[in-house]
Protein backbone atom coordinates (compact mmCIF):
# COMPACT_ATOMS: atom_id res chain seq x y z
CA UNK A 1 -18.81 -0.22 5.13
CA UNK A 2 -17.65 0.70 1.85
CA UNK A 3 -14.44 2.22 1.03
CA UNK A 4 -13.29 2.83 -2.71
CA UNK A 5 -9.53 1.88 -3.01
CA UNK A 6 -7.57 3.37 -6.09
CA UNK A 7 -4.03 2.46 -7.08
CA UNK A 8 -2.42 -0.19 -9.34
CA UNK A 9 -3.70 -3.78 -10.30
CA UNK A 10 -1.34 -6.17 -12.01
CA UNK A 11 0.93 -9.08 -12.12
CA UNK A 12 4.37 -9.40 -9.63
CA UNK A 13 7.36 -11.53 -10.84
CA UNK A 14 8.83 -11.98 -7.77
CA UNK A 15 12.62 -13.01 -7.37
CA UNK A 16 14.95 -14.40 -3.94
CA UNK A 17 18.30 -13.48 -3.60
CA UNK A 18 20.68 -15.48 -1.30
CA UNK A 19 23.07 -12.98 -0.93
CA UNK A 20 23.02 -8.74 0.19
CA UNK A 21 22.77 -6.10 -2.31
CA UNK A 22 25.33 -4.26 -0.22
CA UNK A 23 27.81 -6.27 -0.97
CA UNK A 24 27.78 -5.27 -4.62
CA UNK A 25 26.89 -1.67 -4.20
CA UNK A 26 30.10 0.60 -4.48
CA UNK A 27 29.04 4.26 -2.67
CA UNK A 28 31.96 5.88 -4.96
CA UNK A 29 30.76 4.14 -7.90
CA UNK A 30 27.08 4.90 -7.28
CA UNK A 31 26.94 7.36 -10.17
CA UNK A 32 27.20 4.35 -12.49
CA UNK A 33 25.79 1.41 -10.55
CA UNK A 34 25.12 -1.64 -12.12
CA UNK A 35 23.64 -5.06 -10.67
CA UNK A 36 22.36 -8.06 -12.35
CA UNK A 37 22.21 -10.32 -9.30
CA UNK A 38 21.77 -14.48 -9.83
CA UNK A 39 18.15 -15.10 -8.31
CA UNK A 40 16.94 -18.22 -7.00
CA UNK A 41 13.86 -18.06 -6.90
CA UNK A 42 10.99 -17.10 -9.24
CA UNK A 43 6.97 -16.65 -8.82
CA UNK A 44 4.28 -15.20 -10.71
CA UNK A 45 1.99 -13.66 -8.22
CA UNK A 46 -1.44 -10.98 -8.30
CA UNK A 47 -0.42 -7.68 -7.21
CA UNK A 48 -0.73 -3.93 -7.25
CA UNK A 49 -1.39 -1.54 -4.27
CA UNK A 50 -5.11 -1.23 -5.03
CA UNK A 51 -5.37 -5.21 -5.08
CA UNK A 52 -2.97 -5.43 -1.91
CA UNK A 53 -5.19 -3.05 0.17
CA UNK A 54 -8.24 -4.25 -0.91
CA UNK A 55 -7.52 -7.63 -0.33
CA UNK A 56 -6.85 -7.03 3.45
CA UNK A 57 -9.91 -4.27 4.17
CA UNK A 58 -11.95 -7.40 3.06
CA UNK A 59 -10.46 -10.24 5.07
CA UNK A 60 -11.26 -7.59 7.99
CA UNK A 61 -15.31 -7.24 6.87
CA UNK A 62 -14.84 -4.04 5.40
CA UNK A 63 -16.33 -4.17 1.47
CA UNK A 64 -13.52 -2.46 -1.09
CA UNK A 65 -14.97 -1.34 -4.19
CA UNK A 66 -11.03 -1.04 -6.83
CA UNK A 67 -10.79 1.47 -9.06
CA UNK A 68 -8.20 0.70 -11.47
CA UNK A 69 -7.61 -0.89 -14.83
CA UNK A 70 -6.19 -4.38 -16.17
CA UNK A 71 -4.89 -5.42 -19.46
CA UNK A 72 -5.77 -7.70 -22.04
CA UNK A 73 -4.63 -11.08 -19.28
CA UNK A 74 -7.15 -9.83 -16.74
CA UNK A 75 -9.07 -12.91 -16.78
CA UNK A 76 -7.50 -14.95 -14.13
CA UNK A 77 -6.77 -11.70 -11.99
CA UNK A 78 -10.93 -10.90 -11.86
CA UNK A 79 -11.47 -14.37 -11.71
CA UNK A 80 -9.32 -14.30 -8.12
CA UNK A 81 -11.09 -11.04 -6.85
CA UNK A 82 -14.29 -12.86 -7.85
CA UNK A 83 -13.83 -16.16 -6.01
CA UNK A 84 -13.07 -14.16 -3.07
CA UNK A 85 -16.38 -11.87 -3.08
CA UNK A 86 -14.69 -8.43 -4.21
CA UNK A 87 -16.36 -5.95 -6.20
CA UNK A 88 -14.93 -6.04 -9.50
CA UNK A 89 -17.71 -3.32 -10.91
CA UNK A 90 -15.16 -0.45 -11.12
CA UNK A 91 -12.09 -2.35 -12.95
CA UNK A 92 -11.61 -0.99 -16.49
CA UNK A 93 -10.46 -3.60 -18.80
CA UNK A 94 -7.72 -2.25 -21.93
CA UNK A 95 -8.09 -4.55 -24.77
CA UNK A 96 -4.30 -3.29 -26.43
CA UNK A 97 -2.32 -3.54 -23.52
CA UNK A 98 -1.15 -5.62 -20.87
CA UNK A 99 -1.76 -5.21 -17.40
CA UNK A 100 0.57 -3.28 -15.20
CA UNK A 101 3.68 -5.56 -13.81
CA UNK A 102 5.95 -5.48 -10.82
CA UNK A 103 9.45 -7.20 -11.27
CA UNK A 104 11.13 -7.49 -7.71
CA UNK A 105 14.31 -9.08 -6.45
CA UNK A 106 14.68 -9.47 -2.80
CA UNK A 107 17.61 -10.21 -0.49
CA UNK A 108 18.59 -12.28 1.80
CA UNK A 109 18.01 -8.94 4.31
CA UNK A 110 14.82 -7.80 3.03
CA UNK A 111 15.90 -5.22 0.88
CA UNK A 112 14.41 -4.96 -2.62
CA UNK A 113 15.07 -3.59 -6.12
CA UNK A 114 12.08 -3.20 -7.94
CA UNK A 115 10.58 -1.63 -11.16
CA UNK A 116 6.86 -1.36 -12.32
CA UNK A 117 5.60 -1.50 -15.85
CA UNK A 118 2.44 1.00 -15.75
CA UNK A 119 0.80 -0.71 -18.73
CA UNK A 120 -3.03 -0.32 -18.08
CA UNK A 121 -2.61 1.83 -15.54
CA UNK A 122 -1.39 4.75 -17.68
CA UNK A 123 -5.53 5.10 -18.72
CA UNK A 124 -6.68 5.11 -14.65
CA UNK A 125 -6.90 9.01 -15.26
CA UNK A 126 -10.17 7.77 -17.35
CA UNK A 127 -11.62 6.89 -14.29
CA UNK A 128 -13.81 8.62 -11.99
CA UNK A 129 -15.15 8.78 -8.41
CA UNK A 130 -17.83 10.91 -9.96
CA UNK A 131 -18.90 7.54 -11.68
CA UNK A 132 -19.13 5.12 -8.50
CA UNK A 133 -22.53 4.59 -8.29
CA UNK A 134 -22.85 3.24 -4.31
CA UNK A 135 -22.40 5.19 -1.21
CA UNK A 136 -18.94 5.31 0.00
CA UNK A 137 -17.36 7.05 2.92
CA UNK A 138 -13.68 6.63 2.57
CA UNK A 139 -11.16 6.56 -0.43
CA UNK A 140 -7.13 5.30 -0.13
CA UNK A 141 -5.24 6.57 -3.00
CA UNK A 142 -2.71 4.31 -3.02
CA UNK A 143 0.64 5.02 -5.74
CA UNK A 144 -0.55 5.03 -8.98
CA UNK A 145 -0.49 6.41 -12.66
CA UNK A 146 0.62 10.16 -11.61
CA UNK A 147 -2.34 12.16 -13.44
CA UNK A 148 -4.71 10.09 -12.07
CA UNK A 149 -3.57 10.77 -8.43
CA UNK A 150 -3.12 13.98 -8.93
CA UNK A 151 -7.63 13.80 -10.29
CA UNK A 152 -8.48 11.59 -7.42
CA UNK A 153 -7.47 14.20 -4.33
CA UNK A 154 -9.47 17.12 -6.73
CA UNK A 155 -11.80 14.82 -6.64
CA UNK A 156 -12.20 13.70 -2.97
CA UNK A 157 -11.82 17.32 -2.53
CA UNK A 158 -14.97 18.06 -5.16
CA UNK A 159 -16.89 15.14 -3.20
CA UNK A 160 -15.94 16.38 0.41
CA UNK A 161 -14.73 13.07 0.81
CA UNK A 162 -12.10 11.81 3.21
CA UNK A 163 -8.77 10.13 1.97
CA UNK A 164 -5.61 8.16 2.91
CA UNK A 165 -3.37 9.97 0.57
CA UNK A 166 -0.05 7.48 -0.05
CA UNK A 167 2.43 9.23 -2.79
CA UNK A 168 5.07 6.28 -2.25
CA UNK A 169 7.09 5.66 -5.52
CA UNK A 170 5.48 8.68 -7.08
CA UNK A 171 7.26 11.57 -4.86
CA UNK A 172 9.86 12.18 -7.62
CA UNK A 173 7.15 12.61 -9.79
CA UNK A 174 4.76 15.23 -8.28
CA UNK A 175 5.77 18.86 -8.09
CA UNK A 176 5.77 20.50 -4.94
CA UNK A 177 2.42 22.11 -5.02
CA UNK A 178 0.87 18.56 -6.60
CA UNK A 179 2.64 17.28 -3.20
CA UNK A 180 1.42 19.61 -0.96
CA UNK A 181 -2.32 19.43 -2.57
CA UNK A 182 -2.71 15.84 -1.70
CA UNK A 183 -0.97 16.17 1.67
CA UNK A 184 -2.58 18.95 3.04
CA UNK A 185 -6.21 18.09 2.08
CA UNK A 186 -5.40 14.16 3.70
CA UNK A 187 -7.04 12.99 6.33
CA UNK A 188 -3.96 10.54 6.81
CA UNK A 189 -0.65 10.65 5.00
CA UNK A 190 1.56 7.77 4.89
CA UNK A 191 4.77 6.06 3.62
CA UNK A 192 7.81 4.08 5.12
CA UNK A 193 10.73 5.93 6.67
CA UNK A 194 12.77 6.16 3.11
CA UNK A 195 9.71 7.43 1.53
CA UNK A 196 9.22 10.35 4.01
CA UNK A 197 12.52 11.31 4.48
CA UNK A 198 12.13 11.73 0.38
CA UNK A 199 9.03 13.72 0.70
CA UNK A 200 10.91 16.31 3.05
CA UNK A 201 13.48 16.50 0.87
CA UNK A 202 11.19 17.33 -1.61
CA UNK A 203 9.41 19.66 0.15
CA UNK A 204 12.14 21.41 1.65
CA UNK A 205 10.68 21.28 4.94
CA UNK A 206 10.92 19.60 8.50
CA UNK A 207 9.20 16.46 9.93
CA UNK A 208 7.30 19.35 12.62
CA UNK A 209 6.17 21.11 9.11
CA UNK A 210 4.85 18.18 7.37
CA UNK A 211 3.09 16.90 10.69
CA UNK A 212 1.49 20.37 11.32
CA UNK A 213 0.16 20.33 7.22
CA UNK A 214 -1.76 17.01 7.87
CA UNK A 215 -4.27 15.46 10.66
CA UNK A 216 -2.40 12.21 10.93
CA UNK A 217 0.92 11.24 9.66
CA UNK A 218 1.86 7.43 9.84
CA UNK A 219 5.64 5.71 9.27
CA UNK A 220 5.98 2.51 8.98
CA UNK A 221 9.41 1.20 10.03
CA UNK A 222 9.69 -2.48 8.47
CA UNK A 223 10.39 -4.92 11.32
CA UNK A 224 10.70 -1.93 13.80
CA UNK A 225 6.50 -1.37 13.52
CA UNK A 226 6.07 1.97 12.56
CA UNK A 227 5.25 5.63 14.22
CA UNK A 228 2.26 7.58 14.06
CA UNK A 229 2.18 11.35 14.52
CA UNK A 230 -0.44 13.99 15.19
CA UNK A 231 -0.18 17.65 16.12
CA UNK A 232 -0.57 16.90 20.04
CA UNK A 233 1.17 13.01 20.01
CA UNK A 234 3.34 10.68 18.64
CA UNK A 235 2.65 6.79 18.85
CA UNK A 236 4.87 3.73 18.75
CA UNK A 237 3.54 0.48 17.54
CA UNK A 238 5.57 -2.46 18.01
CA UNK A 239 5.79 -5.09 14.77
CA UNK A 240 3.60 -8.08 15.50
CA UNK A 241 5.59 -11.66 15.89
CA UNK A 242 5.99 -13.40 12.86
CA UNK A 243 6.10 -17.08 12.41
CA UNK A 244 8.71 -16.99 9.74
CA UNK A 245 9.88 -14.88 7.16
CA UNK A 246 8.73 -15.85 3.97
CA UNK A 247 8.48 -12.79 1.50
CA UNK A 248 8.13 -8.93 2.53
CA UNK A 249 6.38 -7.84 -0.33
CA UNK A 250 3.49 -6.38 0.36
CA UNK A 251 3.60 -6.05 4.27
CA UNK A 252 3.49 -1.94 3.40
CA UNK A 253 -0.12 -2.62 1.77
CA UNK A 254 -1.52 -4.84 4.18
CA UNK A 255 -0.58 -2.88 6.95
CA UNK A 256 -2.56 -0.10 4.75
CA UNK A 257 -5.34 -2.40 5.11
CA UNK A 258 -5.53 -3.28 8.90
CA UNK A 259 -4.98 0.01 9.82
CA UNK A 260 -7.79 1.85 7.54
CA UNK A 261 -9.96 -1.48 8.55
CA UNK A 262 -9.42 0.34 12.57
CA UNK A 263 -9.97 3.79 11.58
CA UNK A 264 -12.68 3.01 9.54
CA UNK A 265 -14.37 1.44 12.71
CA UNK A 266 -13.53 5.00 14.32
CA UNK A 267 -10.63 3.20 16.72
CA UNK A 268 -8.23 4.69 18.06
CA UNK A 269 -4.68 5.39 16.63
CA UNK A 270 -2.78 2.86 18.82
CA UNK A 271 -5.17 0.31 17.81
CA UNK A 272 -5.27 1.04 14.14
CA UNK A 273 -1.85 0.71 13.92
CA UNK A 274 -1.61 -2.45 15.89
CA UNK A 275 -4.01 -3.85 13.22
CA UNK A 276 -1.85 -2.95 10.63
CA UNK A 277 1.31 -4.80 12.67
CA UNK A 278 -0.70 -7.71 12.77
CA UNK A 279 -2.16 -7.87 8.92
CA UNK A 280 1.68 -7.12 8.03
CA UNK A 281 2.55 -10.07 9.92
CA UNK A 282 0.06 -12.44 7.87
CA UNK A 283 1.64 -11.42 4.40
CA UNK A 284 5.27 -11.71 4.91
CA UNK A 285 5.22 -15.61 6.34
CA UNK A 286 3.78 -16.44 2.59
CA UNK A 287 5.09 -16.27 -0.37
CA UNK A 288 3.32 -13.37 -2.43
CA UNK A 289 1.20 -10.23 -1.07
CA UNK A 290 -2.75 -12.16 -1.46
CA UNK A 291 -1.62 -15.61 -0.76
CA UNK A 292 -2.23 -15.32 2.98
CA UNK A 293 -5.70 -16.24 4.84
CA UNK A 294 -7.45 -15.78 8.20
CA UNK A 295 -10.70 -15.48 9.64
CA UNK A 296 -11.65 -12.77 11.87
CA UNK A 297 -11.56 -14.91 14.96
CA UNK A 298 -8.03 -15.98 14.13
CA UNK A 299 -7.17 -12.30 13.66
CA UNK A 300 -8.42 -10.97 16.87
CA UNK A 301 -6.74 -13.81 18.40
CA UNK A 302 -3.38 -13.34 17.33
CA UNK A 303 -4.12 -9.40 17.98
CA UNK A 304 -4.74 -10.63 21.56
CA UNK A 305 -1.41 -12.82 21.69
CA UNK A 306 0.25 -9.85 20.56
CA UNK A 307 -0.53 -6.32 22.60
CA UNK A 308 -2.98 -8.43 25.37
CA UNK A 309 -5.95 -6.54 24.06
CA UNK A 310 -9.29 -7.54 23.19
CA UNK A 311 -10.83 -6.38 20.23
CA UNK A 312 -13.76 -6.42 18.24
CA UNK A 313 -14.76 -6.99 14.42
């Protein structure tokens, strides 16, 4: 089952902090906030929402064809994607810049600061669905260089092709109407709670609106699980247990992952969701978003342990 995943590829420098960002955040000083927190930690990791997603729809047997572009140090990022059987065919290589890189300091409650240098990504408007030369049924448009978001729903919309339709860091960017494009031509829309409460603001409109504008609308909640939200019902998914908690970053994307590796199957929502829970749970006891590994078997069993289920891959 293919499913083309677009979005950012590129390198995280991820950092630990032992203490809370709250406690050097001053509301009445917000205006004119500055942090420069003492880290403890630092690792170079392979990243980027497109390599994220794509990692976990192929751990679950689905086969994830990225569209996106590295720099001039892709070599031991393809070399990864290679050793683990992805199809590299659609990665655009830029010769005179780096690839795009996520610097991220996380503390000792999970919260993050983060900032993304685009590098390669700012020439993924270059890149086509037109050009994808296999069948494919299903495309995630994951946060990304803005113009070629905005070319990627015109074009699922061109191709009559299905999408999972993820604005994320991007909201501030998009107008309205760029907004309401993506969203309303979605066959799922989703984001964390901070990120939707952003897109309403946006928007100018209600949570009832926004659900009524799109077929499914999914929010996932951190270590709460996350909510999912039709026209006719609204679905709680508990957070699968986690051994430990190692690193957070990227439990958003794999969570992407297990839960398009459901729908994609044509499960229901309850189930989909419950996969995501339990591909989240996977990333955040290692270090890293793609440093985690299971088999299916060990997936469906922990799936089992979790919401006493049985399910099939």
């Amino acid at each position: 089952m293919n499913i083309v995943v677009t979005g950012s590829l590129g390198y995280d420098y991820i950092m630990d902090f032992s203490g809370k960002f709250a406690d050097r955040i001053k509301p009445d000083n917000i205006h004119k906030i500055s942090l420069s927190p003492l880290v403890d930690t630092l690792k170079k990791q392979f990243g980027g929402t497109a390599g994220n997603i794509a990692y976990s729809l192929k751990l679950l047997g689905l086969e994830p064809m990225i569209q996106s572009s590295l720099g001039n140090d892709a070599l031991p990022y393809t070399e990864f994607l290679i050793k683990h059987h992805m199809n590299t065919a659609y990665i655009s290589v830029q010769k005179k810049v780096v690839s795009g890189t996520y610097f991220v300091v996380t503390d000792q409650e999970d919260s993050q600061i983060g900032a993304f240098y685009k590098g390669a990504l700012a020439y993924n408007n270059m890149l086509s669905l037109k050009k994808i030369r296999e069948p494919f049924s299903f495309v995630m448009i994951a946060p990304n260089e803005k113009k070629a978001m905005i070319q990627y729903v015109k074009e699922c919309m061109y191709l009559k092709k299905p999408y999972l339709y993820d604005p994320a860091f991007q909201i501030g960017d998009f107008s309205k109407s760029e907004l309401l494009e993506g969203i309303t031509h979605a066959a799922i829309v989703i984001g964390n709670d901070y990120e939707i409460d952003l897109l309403l603001d946006k928007l100018g409109i209600s949570k009832k609106k926004l659900i009524s504008m799109t077929s499914i609308l999914v929010t996932t909640l951190g270590g709460k699980g996350s909510r999912i939200e039709t026209k006719t019902e609204t679905i709680h998914v508990k957070p699968a247990k986690v051994k430990n908690t190692s690193d957070p970053t990227g439990a958003g994307d794999a969570y992407r992952g297990g839960f398009l590796a459901g729908f994609l199957r044509g499960y229901d929502l309850r189930t989909c969701g419950q996969m995501g829970s339990v591909s989240a749970a996977y990333t955040v006891e290692q270090y890293g978003t793609m440093t985690h590994s299971y088999t299916k078997k060990q997936f469906i069993e922990r799936y089992m342990k979790n919401f006493h289920a049985a399910l099939v891959l």
